[in-house]
N, C-alpha and C. Protein backbone atom coordinates (compact mmCIF):
# COMPACT_ATOMS: atom_id res chain seq x y z
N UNK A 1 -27.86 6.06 42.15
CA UNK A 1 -28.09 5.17 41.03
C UNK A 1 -26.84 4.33 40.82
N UNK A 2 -27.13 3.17 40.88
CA UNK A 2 -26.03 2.04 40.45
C UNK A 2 -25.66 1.54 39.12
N UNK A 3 -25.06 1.20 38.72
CA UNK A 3 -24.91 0.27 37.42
C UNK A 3 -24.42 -0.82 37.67
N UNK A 4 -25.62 -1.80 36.67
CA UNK A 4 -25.40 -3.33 36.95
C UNK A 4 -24.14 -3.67 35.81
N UNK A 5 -23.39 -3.92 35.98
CA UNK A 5 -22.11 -4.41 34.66
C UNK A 5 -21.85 -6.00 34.90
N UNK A 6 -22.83 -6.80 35.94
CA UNK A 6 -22.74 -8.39 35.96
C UNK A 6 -22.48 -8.74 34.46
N UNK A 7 -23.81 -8.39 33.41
CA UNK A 7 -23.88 -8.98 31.83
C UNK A 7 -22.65 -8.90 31.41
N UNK A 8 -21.73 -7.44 31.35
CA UNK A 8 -21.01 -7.18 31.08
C UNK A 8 -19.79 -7.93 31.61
N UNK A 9 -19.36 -8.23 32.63
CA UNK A 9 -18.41 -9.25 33.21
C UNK A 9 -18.58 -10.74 32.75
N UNK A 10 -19.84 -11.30 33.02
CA UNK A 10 -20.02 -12.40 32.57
C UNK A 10 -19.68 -13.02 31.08
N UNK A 11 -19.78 -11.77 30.17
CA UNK A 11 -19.37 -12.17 28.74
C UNK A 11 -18.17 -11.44 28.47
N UNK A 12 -17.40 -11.68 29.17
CA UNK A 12 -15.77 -10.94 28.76
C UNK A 12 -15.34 -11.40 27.65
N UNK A 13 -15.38 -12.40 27.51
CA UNK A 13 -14.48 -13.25 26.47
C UNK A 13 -15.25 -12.99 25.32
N UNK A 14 -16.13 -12.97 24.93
CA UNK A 14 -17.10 -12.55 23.77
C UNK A 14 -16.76 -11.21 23.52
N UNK A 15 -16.41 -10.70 24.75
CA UNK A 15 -16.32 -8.90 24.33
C UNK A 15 -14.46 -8.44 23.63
N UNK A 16 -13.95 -9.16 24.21
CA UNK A 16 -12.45 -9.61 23.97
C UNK A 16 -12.34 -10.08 22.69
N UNK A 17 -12.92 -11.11 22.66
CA UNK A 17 -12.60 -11.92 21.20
C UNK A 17 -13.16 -10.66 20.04
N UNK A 18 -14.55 -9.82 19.99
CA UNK A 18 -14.93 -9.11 19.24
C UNK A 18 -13.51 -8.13 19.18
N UNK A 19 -13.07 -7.38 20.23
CA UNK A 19 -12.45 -6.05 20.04
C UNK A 19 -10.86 -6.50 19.47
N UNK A 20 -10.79 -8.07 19.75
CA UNK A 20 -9.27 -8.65 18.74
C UNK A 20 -9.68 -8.49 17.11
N UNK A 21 -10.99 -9.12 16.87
CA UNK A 21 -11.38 -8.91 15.86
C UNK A 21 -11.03 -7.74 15.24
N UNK A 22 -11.50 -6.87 15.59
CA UNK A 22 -11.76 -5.54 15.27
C UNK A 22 -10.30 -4.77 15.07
N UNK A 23 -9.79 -5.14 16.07
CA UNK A 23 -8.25 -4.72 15.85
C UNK A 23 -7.53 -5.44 14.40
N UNK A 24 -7.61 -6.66 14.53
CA UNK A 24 -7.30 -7.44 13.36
C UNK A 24 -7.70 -6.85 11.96
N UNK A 25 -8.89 -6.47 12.21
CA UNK A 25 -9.68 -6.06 10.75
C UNK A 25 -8.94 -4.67 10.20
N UNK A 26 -9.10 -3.57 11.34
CA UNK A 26 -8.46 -2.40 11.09
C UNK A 26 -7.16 -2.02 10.46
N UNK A 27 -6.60 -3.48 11.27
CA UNK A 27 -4.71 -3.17 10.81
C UNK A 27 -4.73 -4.18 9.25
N UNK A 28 -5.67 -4.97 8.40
CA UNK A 28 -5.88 -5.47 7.54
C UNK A 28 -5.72 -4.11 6.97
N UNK A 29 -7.28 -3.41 7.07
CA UNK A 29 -7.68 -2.35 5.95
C UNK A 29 -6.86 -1.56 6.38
N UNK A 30 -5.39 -0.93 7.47
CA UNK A 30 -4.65 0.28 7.23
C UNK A 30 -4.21 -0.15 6.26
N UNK A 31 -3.36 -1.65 6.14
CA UNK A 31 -1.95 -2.37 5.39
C UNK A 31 -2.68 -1.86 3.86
N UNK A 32 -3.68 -2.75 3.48
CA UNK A 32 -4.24 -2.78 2.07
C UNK A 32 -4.75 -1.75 1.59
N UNK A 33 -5.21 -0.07 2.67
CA UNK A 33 -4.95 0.61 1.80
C UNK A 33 -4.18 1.77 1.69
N UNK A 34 -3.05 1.09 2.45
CA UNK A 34 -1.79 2.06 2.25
C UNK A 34 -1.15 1.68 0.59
N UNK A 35 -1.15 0.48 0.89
CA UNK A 35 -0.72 -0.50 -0.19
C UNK A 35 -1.35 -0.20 -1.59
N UNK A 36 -2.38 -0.14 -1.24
CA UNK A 36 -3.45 0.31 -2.51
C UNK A 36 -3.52 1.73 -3.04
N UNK A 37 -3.05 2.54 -1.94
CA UNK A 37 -2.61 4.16 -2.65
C UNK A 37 -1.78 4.75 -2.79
N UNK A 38 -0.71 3.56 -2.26
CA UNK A 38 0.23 3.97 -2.77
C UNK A 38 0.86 3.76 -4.24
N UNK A 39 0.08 2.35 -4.93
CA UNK A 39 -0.05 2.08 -6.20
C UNK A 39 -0.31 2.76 -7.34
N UNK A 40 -1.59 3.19 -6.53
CA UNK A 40 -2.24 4.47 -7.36
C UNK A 40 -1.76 5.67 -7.45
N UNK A 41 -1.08 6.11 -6.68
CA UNK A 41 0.04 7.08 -6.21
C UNK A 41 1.05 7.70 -7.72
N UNK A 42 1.58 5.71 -7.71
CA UNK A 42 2.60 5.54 -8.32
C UNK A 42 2.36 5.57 -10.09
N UNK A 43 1.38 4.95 -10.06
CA UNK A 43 0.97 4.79 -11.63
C UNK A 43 0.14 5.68 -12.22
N UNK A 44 -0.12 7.08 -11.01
CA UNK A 44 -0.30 8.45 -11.66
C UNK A 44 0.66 9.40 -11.97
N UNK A 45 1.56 8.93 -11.42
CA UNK A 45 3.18 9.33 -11.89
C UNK A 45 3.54 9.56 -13.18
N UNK A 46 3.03 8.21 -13.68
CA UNK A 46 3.64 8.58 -15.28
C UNK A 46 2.76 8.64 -16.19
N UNK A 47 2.47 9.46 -17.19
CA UNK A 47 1.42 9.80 -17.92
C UNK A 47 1.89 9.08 -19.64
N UNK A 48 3.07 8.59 -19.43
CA UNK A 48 3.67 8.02 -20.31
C UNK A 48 2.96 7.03 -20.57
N UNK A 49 3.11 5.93 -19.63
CA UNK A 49 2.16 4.87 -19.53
C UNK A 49 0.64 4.81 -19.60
N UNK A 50 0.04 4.94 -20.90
CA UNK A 50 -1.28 5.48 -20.82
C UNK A 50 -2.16 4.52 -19.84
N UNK A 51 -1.94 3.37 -19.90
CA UNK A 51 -2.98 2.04 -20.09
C UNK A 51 -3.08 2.13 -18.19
N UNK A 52 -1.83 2.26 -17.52
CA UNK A 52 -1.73 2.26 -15.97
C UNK A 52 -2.02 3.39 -15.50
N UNK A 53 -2.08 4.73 -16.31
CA UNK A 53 -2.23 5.71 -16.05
C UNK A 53 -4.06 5.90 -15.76
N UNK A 54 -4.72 5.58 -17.06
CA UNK A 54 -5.70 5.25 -17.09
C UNK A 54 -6.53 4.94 -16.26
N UNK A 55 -5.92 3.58 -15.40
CA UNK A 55 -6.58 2.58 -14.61
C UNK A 55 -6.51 3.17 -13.61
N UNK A 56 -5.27 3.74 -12.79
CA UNK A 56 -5.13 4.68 -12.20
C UNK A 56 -5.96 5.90 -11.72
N UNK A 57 -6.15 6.83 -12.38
CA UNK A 57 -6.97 7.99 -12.69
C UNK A 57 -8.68 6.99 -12.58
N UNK A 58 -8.97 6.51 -13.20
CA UNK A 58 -10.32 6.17 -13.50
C UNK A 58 -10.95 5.75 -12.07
N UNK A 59 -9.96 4.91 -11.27
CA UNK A 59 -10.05 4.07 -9.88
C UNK A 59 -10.23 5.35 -9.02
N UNK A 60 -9.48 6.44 -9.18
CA UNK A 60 -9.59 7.49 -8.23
C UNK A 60 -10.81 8.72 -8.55
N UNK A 61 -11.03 8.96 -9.93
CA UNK A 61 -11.59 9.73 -9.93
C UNK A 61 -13.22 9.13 -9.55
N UNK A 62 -13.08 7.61 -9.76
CA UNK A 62 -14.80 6.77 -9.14
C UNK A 62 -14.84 7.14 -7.74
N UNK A 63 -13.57 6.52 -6.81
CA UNK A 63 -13.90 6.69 -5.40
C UNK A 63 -14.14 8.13 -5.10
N UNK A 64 -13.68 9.28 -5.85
CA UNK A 64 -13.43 10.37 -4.84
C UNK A 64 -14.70 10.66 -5.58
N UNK A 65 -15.41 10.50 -6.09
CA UNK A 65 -16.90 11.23 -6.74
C UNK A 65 -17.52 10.09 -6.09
N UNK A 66 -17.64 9.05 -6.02
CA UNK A 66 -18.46 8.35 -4.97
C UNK A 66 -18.80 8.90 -4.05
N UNK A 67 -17.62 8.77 -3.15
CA UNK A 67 -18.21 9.40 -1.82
C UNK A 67 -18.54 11.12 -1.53
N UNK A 68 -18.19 11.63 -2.54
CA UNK A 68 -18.66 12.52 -2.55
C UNK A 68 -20.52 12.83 -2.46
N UNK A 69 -20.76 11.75 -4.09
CA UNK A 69 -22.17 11.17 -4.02
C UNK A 69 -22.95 10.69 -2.99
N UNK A 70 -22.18 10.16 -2.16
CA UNK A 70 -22.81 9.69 -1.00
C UNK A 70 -23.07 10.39 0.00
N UNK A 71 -22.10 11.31 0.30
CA UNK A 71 -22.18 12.19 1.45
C UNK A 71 -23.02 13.58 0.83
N UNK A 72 -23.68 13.84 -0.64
CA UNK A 72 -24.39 14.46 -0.76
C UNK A 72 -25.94 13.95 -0.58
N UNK A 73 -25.92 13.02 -1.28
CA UNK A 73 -27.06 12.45 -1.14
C UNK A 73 -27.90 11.58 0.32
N UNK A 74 -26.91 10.93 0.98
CA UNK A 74 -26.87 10.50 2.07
C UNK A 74 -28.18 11.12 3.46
N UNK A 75 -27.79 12.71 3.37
CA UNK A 75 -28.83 12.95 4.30
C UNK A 75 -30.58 13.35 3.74
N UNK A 76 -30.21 13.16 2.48
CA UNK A 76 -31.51 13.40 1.74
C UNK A 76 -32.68 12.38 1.75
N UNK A 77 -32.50 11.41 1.94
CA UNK A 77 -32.69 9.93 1.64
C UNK A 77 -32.92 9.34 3.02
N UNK A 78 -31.91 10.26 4.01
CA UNK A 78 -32.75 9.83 5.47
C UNK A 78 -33.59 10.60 5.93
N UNK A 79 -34.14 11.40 5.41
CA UNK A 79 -35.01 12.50 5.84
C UNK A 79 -36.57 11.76 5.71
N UNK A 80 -36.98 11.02 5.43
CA UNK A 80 -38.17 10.43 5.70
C UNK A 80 -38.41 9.64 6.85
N UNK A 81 -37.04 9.32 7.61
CA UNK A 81 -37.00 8.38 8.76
C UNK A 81 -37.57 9.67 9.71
N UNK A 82 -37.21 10.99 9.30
CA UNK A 82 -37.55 11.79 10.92
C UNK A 82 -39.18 12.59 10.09
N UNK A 83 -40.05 11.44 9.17
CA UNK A 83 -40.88 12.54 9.08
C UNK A 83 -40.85 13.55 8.14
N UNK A 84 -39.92 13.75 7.27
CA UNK A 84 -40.11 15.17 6.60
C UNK A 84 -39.97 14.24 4.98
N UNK A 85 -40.98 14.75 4.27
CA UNK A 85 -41.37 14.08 2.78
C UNK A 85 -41.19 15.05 1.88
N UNK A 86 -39.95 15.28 0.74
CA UNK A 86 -39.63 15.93 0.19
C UNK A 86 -40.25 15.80 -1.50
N UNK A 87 -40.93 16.62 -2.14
CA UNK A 87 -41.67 16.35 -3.11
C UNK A 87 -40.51 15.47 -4.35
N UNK A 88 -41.03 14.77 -4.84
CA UNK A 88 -39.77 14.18 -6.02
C UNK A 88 -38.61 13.62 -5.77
N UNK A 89 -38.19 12.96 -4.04
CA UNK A 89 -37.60 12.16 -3.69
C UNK A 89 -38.33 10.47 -3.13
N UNK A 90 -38.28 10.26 -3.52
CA UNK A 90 -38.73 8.57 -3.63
C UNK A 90 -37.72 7.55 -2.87
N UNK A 91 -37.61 7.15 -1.68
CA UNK A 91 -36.98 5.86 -0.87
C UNK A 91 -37.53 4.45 -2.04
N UNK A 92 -36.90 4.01 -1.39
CA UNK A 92 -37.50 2.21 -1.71
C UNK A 92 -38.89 2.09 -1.85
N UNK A 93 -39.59 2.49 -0.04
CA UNK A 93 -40.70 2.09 0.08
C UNK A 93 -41.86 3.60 -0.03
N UNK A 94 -41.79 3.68 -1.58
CA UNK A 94 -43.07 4.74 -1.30
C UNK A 94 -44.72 4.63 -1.19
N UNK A 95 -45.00 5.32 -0.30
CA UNK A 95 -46.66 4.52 -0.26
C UNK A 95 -47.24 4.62 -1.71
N UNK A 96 -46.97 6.74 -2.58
CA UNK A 96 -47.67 6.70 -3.96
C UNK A 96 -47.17 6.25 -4.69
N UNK A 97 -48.14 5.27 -5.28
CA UNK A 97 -47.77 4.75 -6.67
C UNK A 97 -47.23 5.64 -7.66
N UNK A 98 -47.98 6.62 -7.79
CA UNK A 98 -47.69 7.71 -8.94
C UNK A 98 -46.26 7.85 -9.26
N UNK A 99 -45.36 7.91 -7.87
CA UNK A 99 -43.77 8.32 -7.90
C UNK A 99 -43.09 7.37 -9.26
């Protein structure tokens, strides 16, 4: 068995330009959110400062219960893609009205 990789040669530069992209993007989001937690870092530091402290705390305690939310809920919600219909979970598209 062979593999054809012509497509693949022929569009180098498309494949190049994407994976600069991609590099570009990554070292964006390390910078901004090193930058960004380390802020948050900082202005949980002092409890003195209510108002930064606040903003602080509030910003972290959303993301880290977010994704928490998400990664609970997440495989629940795909479980109709393989077939399995869980009573009292409702997607977007449910056929019963009743839900």
């Amino acid at each position: 068995m062979t593999l054809d990789f012509s497509p693949v040669w022929a569009g180098w530069e498309a494949l190049a330009t994407g994976a600069a992209t991609t590099i570009e993007v990554t070292a964006c989001s390390l910078v901004l959110g090193c930058v960004l937690g380390l802020l948050v870092g900082i202005g949980r530091l002092a409890p003195q400062r209510r108002v930064v402290y606040g903003i602080c705390t509030a910003y972290l305690t959303f993301h880290t219960r977010h994704a928490l939310a998400r990664a609970a809920f997440h495989p629940v919600l795909r479980l109709p893609q393989f077939g399995i219909m869980l009573p009292g979970v409702c997607v977007r598209r449910c056929s019963d009205s009743r839900l």
